[in-house]
Protein backbone atom coordinates (compact mmCIF):
# COMPACT_ATOMS: atom_id res chain seq x y z
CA UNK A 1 -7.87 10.02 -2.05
CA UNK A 2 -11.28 11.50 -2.91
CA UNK A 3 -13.15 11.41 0.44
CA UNK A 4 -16.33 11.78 -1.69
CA UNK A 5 -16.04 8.72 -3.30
CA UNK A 6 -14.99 6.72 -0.36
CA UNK A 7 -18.35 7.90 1.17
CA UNK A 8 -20.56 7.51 -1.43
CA UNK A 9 -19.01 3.79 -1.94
CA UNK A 10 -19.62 3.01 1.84
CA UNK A 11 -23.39 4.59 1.58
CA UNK A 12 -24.08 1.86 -1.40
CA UNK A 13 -22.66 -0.81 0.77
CA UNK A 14 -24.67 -0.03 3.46
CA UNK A 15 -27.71 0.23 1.39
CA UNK A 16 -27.00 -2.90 -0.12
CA UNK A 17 -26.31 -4.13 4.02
CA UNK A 18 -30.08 -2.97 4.49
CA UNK A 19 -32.11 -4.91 2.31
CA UNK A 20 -29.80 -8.45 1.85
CA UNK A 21 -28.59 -9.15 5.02
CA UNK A 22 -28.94 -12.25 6.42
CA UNK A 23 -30.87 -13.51 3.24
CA UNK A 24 -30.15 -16.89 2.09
CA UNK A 25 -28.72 -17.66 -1.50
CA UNK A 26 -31.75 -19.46 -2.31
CA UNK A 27 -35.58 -18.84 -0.75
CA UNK A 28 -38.64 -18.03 -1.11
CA UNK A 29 -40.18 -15.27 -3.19
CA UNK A 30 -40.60 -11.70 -2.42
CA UNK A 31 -42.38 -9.00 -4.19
CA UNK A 32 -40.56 -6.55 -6.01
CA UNK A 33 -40.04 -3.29 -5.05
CA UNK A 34 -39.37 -0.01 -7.04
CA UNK A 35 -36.99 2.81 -6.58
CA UNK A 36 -33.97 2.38 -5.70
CA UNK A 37 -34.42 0.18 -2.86
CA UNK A 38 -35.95 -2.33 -5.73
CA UNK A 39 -32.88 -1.59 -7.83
CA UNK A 40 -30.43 -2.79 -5.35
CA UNK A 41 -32.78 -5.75 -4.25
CA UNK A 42 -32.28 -6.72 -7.52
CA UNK A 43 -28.23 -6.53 -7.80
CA UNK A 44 -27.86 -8.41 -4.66
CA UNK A 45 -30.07 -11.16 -5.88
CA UNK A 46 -28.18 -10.95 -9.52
CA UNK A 47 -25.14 -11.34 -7.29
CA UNK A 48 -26.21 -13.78 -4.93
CA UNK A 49 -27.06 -16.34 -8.31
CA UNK A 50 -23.80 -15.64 -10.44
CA UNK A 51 -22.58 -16.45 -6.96
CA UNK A 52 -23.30 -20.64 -7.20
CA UNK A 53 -24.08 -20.60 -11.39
CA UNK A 54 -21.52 -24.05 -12.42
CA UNK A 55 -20.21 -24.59 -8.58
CA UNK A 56 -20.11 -28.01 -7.39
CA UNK A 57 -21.65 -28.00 -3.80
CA UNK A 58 -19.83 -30.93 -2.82
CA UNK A 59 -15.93 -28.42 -3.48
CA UNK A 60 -17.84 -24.96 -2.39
CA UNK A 61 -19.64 -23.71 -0.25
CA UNK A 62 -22.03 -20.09 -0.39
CA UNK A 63 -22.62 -19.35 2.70
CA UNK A 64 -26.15 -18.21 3.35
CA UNK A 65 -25.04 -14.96 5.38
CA UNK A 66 -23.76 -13.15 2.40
CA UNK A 67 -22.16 -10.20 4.00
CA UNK A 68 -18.67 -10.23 5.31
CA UNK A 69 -17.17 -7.35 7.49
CA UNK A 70 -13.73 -7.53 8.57
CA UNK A 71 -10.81 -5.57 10.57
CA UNK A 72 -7.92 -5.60 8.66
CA UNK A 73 -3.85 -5.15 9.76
CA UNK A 74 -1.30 -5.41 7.34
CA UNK A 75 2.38 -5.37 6.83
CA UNK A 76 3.63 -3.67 3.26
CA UNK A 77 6.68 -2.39 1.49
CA UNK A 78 7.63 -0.77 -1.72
CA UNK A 79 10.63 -0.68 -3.17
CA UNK A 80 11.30 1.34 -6.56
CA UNK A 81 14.75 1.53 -8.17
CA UNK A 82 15.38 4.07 -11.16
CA UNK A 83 18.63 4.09 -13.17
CA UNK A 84 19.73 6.85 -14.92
CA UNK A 85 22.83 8.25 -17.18
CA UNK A 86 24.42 11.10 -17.22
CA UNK A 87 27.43 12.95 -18.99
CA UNK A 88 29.54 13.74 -16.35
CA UNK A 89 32.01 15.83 -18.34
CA UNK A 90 29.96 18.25 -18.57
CA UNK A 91 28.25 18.42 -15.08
CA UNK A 92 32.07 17.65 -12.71
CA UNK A 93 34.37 18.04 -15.73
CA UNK A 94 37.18 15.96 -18.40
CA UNK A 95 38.37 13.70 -15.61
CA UNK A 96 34.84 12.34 -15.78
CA UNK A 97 33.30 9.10 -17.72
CA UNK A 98 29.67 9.07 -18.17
CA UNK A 99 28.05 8.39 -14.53
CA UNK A 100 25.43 5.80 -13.56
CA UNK A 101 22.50 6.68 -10.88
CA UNK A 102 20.45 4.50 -9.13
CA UNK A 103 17.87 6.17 -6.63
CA UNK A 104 16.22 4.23 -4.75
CA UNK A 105 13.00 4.59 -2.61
CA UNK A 106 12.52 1.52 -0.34
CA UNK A 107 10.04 2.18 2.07
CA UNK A 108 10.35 0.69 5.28
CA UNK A 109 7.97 -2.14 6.50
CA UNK A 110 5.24 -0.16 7.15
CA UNK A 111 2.06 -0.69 9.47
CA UNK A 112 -1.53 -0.80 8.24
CA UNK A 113 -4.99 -1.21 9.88
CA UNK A 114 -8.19 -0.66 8.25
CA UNK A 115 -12.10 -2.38 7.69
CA UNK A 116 -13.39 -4.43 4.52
CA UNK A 117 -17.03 -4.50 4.00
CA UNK A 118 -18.19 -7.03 1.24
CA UNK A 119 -20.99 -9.03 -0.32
CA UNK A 120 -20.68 -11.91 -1.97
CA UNK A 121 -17.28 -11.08 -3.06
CA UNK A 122 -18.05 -7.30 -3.83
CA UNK A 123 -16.65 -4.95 -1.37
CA UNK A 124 -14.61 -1.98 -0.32
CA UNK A 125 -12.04 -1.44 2.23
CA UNK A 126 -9.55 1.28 3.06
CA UNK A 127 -6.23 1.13 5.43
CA UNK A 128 -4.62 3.94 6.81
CA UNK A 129 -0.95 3.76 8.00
CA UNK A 130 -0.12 3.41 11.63
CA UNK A 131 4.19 3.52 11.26
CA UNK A 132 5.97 3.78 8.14
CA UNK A 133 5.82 5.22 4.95
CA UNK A 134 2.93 7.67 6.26
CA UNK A 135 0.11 6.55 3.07
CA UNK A 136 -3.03 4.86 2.83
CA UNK A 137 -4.43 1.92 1.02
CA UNK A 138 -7.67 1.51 -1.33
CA UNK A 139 -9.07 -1.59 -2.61
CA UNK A 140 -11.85 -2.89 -4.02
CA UNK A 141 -12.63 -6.19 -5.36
CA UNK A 142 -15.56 -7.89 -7.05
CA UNK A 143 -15.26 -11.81 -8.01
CA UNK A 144 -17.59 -14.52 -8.97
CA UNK A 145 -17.18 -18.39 -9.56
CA UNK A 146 -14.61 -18.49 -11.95
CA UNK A 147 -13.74 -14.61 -12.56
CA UNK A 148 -12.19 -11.80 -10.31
CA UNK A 149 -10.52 -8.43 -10.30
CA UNK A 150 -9.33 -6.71 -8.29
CA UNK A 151 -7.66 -2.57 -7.55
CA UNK A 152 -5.23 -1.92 -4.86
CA UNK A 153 -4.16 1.94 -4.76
CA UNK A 154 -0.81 2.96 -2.54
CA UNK A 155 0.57 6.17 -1.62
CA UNK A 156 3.46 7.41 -0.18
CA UNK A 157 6.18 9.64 -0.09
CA UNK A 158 10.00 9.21 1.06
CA UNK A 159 12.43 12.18 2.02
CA UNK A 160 15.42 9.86 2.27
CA UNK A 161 16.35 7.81 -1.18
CA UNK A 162 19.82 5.29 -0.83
CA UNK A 163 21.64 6.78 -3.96
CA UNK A 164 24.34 4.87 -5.88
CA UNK A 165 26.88 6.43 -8.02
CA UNK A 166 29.33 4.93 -10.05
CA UNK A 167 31.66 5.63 -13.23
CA UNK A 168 35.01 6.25 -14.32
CA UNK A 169 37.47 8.79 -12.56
CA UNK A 170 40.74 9.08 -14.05
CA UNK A 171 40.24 6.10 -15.42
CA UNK A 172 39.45 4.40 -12.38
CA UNK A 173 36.06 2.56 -11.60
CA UNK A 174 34.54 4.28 -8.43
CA UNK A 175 30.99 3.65 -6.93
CA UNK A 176 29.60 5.04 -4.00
CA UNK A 177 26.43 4.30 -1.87
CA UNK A 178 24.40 6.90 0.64
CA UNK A 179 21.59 8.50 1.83
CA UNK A 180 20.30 11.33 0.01
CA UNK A 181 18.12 13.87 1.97
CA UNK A 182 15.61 15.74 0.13
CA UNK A 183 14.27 18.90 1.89
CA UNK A 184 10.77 18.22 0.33
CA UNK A 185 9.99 14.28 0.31
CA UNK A 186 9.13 12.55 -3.24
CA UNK A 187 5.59 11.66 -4.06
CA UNK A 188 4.98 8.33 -5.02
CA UNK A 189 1.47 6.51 -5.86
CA UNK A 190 1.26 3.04 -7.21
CA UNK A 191 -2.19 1.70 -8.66
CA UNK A 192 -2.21 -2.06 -9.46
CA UNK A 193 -5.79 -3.62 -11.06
CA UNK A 194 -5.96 -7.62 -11.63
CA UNK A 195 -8.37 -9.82 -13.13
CA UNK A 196 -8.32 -13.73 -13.36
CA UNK A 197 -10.18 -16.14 -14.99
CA UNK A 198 -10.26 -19.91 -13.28
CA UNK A 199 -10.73 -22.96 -15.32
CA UNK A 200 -11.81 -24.81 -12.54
CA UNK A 201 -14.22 -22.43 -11.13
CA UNK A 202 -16.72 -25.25 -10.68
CA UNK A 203 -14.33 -27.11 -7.56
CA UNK A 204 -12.02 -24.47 -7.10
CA UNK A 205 -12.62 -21.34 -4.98
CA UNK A 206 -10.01 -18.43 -5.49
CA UNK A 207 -12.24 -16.39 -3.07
CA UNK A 208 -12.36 -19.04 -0.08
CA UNK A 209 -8.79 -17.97 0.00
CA UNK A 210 -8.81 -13.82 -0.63
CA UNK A 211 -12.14 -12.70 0.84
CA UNK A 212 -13.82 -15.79 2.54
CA UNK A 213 -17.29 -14.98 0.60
CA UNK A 214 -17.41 -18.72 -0.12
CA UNK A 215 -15.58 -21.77 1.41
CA UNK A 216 -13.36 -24.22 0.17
CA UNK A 217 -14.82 -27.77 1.30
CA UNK A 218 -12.72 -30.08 -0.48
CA UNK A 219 -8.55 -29.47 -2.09
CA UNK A 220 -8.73 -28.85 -5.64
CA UNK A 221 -6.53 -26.48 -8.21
CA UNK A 222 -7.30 -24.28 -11.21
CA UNK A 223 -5.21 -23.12 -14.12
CA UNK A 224 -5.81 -19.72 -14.66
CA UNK A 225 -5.15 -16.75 -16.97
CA UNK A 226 -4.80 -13.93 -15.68
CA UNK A 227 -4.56 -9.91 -17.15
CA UNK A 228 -2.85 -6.72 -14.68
CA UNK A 229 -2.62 -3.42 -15.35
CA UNK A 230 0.28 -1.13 -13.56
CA UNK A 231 0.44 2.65 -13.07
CA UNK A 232 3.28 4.74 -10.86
CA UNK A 233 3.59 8.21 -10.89
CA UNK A 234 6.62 9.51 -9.07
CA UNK A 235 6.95 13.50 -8.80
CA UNK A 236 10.23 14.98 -6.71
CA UNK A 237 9.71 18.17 -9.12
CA UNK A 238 10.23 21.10 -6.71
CA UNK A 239 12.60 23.93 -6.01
CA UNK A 240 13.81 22.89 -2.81
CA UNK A 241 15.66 19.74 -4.43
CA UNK A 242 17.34 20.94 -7.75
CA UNK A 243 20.38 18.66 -7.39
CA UNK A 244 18.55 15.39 -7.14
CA UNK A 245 16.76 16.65 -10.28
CA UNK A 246 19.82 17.55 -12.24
CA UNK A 247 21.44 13.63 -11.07
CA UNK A 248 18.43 12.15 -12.72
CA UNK A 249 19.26 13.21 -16.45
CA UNK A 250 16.89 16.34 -15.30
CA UNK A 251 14.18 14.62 -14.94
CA UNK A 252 11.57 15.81 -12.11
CA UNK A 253 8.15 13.68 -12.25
CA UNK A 254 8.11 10.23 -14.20
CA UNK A 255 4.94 7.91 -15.06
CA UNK A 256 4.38 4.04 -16.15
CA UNK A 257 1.35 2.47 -16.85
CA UNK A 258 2.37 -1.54 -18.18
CA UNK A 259 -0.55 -4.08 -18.88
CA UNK A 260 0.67 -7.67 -18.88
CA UNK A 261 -1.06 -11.12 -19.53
CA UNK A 262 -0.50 -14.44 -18.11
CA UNK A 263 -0.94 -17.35 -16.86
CA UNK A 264 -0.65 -19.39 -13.92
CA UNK A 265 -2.01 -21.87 -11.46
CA UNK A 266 -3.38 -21.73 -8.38
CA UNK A 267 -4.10 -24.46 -5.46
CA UNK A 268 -6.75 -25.26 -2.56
CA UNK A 269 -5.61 -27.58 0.13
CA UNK A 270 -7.80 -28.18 2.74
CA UNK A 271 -5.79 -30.16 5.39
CA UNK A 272 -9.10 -30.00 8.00
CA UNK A 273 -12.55 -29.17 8.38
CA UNK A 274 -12.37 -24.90 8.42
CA UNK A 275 -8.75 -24.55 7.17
CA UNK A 276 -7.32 -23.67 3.58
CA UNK A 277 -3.96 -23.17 2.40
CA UNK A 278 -3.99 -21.83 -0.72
CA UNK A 279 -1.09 -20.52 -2.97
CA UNK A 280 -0.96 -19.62 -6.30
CA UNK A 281 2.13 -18.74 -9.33
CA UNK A 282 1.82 -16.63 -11.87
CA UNK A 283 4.64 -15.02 -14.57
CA UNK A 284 3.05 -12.60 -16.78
CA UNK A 285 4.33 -10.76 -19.81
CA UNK A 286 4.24 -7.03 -20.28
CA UNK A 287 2.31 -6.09 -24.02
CA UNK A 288 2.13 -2.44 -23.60
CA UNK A 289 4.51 -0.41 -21.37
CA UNK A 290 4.23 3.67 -21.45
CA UNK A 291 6.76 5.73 -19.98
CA UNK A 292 6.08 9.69 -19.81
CA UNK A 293 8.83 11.83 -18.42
CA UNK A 294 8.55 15.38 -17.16
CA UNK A 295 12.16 17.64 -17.42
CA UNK A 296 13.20 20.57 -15.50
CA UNK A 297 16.06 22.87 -16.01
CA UNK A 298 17.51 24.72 -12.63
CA UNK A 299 20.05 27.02 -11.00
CA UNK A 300 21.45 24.40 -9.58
CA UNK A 301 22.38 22.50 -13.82
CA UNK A 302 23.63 26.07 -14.83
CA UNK A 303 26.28 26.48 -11.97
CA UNK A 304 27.24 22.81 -11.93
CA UNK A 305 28.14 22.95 -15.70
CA UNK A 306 29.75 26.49 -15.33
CA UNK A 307 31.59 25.81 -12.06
CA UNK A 308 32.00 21.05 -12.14
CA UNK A 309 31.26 21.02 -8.91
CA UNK A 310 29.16 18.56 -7.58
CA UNK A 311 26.13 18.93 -5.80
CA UNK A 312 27.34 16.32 -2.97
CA UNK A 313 29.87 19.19 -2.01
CA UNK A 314 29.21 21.08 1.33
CA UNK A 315 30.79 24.39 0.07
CA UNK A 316 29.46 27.98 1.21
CA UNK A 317 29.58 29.08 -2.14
CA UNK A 318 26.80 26.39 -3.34
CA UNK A 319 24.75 26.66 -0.42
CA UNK A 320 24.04 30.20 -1.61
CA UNK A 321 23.05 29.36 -4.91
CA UNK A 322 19.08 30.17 -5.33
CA UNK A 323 16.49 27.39 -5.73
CA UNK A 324 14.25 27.76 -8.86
CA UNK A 325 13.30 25.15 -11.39
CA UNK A 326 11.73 25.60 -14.27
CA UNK A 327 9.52 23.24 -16.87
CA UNK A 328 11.51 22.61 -20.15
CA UNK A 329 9.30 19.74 -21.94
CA UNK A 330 7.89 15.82 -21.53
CA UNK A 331 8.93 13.33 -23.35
CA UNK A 332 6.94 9.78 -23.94
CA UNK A 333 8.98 6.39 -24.58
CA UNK A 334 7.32 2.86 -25.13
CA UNK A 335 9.28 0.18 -23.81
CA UNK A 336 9.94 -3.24 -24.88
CA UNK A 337 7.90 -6.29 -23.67
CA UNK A 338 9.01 -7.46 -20.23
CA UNK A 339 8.92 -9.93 -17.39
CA UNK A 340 6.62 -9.76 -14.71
CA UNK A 341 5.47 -12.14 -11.69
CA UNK A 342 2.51 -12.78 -9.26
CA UNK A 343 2.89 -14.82 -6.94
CA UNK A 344 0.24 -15.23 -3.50
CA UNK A 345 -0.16 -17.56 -0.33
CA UNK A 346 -3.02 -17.47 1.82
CA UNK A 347 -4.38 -19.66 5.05
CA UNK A 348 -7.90 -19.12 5.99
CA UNK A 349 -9.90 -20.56 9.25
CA UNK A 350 -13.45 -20.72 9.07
CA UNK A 351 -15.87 -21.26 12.12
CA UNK A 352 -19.69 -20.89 12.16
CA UNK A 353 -19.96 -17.16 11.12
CA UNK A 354 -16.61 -16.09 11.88
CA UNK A 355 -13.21 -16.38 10.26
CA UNK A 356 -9.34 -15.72 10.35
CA UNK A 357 -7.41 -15.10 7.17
CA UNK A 358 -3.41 -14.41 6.66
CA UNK A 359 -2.01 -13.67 2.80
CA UNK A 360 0.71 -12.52 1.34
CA UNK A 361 1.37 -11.05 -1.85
CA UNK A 362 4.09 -10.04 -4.25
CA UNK A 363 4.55 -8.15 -7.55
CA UNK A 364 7.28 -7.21 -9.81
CA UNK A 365 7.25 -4.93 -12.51
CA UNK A 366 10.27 -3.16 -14.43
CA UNK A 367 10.86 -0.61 -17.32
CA UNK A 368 13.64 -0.31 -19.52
CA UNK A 369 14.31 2.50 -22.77
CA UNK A 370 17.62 3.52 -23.47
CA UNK A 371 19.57 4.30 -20.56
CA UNK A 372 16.48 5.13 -18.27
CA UNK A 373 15.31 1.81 -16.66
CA UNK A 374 13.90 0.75 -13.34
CA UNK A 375 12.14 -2.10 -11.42
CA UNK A 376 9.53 -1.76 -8.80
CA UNK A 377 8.62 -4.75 -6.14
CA UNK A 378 5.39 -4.32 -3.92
CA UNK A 379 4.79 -7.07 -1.16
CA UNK A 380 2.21 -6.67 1.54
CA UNK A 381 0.94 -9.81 3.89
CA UNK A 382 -2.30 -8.72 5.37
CA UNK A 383 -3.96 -10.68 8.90
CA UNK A 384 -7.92 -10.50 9.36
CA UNK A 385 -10.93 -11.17 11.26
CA UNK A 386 -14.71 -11.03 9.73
CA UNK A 387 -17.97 -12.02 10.66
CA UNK A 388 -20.49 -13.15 8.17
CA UNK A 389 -24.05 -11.07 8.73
């Protein structure tokens, strides 16, 4: 992640921090000022009016600290399954049917902690992993009454895919399932950006529940529509891992970007003073779905063809064979429309100018052209503490 940008994001919020802290939403008039201390005067008081334009006071609340800064832990996995087919008469020879593969890189629960700095519902925050899948976390997020979106960025990398073979020997239907080791570990990021729009912004709060800039006063529910937009880029194209390259149709680095649209509905209970449960449901369908692969030819493809041997096989004679790879072309595919899913629950605790938040989220997203396909699910639940300032 570009430390430059991370900085120069945390400078603005801090500038921001400067000048509206501790202002109320409402109050008396102050002179305006020029530069660029004027200029953000003037955002934050933009932002602090879009921030109670068609709310009902009596549902929501604005709190008149309009800063919130909170320590973040968080819980996530990833789990991305590819399938791929291959002509295994050619690679292991006649005895062979064509052979199914299904990598998979499942990350293990992996630890998070990081800080969220935010006002009014505009903020930054980054997470850096403490045990896992050794990545970070970006977000950012900027809502309003009855509107939000929001970016989450994840990377990661995994040495150690589950692989899963299966076709005909003989004329007999064999599978298989292991661990596949990989001397240099595959690259994945993931980039997901949401926006919503609530049809009930003027009782219902979706940010009472996410960020805590306002507060939920009284139960009430929304339908909303919502829009996402879905990129992966997975790269394992390198010369220490030919084999793995040649069982995936030879296929070394792979994007998707996938927008969908949707729509849902989402609920505010408020069982007590200070609490909210929230959850919300939302399927979504998939209108544009790119899929760019990257191929490689090897050492490894020539002397499986030549030889059928298969790169499982712990022989001398193939752990001599030299790693090199080498680019042979990219090829784009546009799949068909698909099925996708949101779905989020959240319980929030709010005292004077502190609070305690717990949500979960999950995602699902899936390709499918020809005999390449694959599904991706991304769940994270997330624990916090802010103050207001």
């Amino acid at each position: 992640m570009n430390k430059h940008r991370i900085c120069a994001s945390l400078l603005f919020i801090s500038c921001l921090c400067t000048v509206s802290a501790g202002e109320p939403v409402t109050g008396t008039t102050v002179k305006p000022r020029g530069g660029i201390v004027g200029f953000i005067k003037k955002v934050g008081t933009f932002i602090d009016s879009m921030s109670v334009r068609g709310v009902d006071p009596e549902y929501i609340e604005s709190p008149k600290k309009p800063w919130q800064v909170i320590a973040q832990g968080s819980v996530s996995q990833t789990d991305l399954k590819m399938e791929a087919v291959i002509d295994g008469r050619q690679l292991f020879g006649d005895k062979y049917s064509d052979i199914t593969l299904e990598p998979r890189i499942r990350t293990t629960p992996s630890s998070y902690v990081g800080l969220w700095a935010g006002y009014r519902g505009y903020g930054f925050g980054y997470s850096v992993n403490v045990g896992g899948d050794k990545g970070s976390i970006l977000k950012f997020g900027a809502t309003g009454g009855a509107y939000g979106v929001n970016l989450r960025i994840h990377n990661f990398e995994s040495d150690m895919p589950s692989m899963r073979v299966s076709g005909l020997v003989d004329g007999t239907w064999e599978e298989d399932e292991e661990d596949y080791f990989l001397l240099t570990p595959i690259k994945v990021r993931t980039l997901i950006l949401d926006g919503y729009y609530l049809f009930n912004g003027k009782r219902f709060s979706h940010t009472a529940a996410y960020d805590q800039s306002t507060i939920q006063k009284r139960s009430a529910g929304s339908f909303m529509a919502g829009m996402m937009y879905y990129h992966s880029h997975v790269n394992y194209a390198h010369d220490t891992d030919p084999d793995f390259i040649v069982l995936m149709g030879d296929v070394g680095r792979a994007k998707q970007d996938q927008l969908s649209i949707g729509a849902g509905y989402a609920y505010n209970l408020v069982p007590a003073k200070g609490m909210l449960l929230s959850v919300l449901a939302m399927p979504m369908l998939s209108v544009y779905n790119n899929f760019r692969t990257w191929r490689y030819d090897s050492t490894m493809r020539e002397y499986m063809i030549e030889h059928h041997t298969s790169p499982y096989s712990d022989t001398d004679e193939e752990a001599d064979i030299a790693s090199e790879i080498w680019f042979m072309g990219k090829d784009t595919y546009h799949g068909k429309p698909g099925l996708n899913f949101d779905s989020r629950v959240s319980f929030t605790y709010n005292a004077k100018n502190w609070f305690f938040n717990v949500h979960g989220q999950v995602n699902t997203f899936s390709y499918h052209h020809g005999t390449d396909k694959g599904r991706l699910y991304d769940w994270f639940v997330n624990a916090s503490f802010g103050i207001r300032l």
